[in-house]
C-alpha atoms as a PDB file:
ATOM      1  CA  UNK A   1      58.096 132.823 128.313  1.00  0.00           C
ATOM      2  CA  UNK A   2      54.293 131.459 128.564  1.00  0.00           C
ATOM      3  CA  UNK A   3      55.388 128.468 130.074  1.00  0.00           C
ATOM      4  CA  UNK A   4      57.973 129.460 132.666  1.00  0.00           C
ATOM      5  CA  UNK A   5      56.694 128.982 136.411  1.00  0.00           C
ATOM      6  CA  UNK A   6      58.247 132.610 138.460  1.00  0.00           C
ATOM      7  CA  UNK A   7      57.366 133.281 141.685  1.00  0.00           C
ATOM      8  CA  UNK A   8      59.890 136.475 141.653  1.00  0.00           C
ATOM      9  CA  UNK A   9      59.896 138.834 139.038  1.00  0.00           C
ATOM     10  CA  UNK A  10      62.695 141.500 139.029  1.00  0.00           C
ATOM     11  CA  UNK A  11      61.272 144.248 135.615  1.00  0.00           C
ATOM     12  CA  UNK A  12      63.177 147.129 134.940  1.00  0.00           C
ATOM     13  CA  UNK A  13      61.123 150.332 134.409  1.00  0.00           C
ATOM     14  CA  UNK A  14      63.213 152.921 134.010  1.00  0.00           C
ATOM     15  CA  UNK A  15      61.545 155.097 131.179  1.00  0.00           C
ATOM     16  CA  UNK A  16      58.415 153.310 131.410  1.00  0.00           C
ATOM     17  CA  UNK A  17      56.463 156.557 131.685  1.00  0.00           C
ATOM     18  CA  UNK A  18      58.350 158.269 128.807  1.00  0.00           C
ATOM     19  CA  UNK A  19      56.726 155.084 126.478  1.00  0.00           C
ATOM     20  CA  UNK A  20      53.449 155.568 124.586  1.00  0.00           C
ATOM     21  CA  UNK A  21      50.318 153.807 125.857  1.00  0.00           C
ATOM     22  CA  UNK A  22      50.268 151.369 123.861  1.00  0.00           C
ATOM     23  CA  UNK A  23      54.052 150.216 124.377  1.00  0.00           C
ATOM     24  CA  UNK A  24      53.586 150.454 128.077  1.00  0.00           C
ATOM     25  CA  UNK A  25      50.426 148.058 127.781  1.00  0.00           C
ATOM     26  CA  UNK A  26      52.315 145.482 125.691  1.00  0.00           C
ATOM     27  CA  UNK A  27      55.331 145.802 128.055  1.00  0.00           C
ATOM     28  CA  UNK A  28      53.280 144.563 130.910  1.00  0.00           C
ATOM     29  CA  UNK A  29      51.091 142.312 129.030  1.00  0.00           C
ATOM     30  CA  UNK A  30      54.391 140.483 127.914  1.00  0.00           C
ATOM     31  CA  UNK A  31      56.184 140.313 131.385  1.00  0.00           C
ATOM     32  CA  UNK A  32      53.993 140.611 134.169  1.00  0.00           C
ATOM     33  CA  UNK A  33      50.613 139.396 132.859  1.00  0.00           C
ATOM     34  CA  UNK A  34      52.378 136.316 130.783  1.00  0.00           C
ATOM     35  CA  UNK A  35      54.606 135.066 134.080  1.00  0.00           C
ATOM     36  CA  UNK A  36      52.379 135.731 136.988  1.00  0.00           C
ATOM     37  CA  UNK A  37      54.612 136.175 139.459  1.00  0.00           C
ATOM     38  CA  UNK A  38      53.755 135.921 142.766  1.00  0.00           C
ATOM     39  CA  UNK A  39      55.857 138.979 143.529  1.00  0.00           C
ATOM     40  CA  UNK A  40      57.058 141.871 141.131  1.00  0.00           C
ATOM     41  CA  UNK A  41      60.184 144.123 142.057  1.00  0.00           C
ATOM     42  CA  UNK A  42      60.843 146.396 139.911  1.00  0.00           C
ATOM     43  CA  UNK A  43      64.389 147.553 138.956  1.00  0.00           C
ATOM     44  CA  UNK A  44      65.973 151.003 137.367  1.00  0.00           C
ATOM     45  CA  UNK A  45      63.606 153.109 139.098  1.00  0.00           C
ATOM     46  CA  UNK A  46      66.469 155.127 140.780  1.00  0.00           C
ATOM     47  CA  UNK A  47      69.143 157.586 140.447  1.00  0.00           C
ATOM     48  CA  UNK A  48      71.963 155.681 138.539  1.00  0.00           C
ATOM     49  CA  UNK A  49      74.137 159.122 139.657  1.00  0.00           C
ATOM     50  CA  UNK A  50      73.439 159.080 143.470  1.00  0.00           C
ATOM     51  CA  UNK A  51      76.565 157.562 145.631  1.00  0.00           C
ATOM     52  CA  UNK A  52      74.927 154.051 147.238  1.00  0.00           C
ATOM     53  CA  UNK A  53      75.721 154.851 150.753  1.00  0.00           C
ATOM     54  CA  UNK A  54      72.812 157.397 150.164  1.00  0.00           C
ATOM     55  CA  UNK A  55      69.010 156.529 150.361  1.00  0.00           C
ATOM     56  CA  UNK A  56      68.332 155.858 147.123  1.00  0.00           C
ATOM     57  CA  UNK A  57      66.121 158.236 145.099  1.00  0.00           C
ATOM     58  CA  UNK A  58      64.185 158.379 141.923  1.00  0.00           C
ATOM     59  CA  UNK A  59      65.385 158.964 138.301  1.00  0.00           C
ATOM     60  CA  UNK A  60      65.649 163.214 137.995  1.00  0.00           C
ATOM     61  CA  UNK A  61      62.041 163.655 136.338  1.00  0.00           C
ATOM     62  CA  UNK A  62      63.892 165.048 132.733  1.00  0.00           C
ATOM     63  CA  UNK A  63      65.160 160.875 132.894  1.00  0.00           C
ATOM     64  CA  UNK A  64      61.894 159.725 134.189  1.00  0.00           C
ATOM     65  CA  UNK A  65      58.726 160.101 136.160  1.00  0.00           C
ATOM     66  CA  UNK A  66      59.361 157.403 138.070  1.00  0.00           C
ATOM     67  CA  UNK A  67      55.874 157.658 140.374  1.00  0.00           C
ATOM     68  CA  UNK A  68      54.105 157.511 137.058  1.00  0.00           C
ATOM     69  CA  UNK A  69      56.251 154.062 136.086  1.00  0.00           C
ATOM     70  CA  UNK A  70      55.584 152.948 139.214  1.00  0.00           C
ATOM     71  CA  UNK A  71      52.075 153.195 139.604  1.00  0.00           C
ATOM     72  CA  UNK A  72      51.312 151.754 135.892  1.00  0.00           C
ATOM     73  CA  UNK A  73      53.292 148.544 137.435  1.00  0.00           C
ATOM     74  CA  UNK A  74      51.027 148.801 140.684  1.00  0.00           C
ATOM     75  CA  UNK A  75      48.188 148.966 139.043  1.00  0.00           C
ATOM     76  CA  UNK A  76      48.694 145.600 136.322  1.00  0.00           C
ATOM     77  CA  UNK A  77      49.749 143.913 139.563  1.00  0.00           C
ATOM     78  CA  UNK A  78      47.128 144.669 141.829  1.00  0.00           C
ATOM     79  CA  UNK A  79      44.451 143.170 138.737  1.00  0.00           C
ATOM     80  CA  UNK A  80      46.112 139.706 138.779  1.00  0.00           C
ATOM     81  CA  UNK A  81      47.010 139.607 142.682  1.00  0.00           C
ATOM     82  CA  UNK A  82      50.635 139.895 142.276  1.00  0.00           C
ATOM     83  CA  UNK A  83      52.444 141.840 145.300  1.00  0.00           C
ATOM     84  CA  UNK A  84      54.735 144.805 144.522  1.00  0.00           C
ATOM     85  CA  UNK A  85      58.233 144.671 147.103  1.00  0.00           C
ATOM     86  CA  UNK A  86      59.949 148.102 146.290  1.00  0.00           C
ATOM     87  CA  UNK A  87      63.398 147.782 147.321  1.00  0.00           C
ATOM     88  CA  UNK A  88      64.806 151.152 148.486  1.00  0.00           C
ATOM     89  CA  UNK A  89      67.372 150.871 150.823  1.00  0.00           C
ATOM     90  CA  UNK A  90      70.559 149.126 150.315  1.00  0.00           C
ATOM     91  CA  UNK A  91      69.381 145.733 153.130  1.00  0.00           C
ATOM     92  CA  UNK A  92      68.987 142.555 152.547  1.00  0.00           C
ATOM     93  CA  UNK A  93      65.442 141.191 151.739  1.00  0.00           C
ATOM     94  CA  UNK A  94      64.689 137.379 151.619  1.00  0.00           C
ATOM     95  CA  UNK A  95      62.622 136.049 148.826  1.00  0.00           C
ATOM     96  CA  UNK A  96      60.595 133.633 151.856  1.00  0.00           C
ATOM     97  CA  UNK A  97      59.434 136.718 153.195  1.00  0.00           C
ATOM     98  CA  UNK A  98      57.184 137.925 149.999  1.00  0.00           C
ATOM     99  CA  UNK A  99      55.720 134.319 149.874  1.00  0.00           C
ATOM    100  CA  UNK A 100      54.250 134.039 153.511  1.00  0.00           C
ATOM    101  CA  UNK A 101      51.494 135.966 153.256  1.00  0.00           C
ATOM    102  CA  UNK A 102      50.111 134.487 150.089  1.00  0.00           C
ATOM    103  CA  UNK A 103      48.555 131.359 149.227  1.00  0.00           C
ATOM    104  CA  UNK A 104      49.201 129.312 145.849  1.00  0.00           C
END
């Protein structure tokens, strides 16, 4: 994966926080900090039980604490410039969007 060229990253991190130290650290050091994406989004961070004409909402907190998972990913992204797009309502959002506010 070293030598793949992403600009979007979709990582799943449902359970992230339930994951010892260690495995979160090599989790991120083998996705995020190998690719360098330009933009992360994570995925699984919601209620896989809630209808989706609802606002979606975070894993129950026995599943997952979800604001835990998702500030470990904020946090690795925010050391190597990479923007975090949290997509939480069911709308479109084009890719183009994430890109024109950064520079190469």
């Amino acid at each position: 994966m070293q030598h793949l060229k992403v600009d979007t990253l979709f990582l799943g991190i449902a359970q992230l926080s339930r994951q010892s130290s260690a495995y979160q650290q090599q989790y991120l050091a083998e996705t995020l900090n190998m690719l360098k994406p330009k933009v992360v989004i994570p995925m699984h961070w919601d209620d896989f039980f809630q209808p989706l004409n609802q606002p979606l909402q975070f894993l129950p907190r026995l599943a997952d604490d979800t604001p835990k998972s998702l500030n470990l990913l904020i946090q690795a992204a925010e050391t190597q410039g990479t923007k975090v797009v949290l997509l939480s309502e069911p709308q479109p959002y084009l890719l183009n969007s994430a890109f024109a506010s950064q520079s190469d």
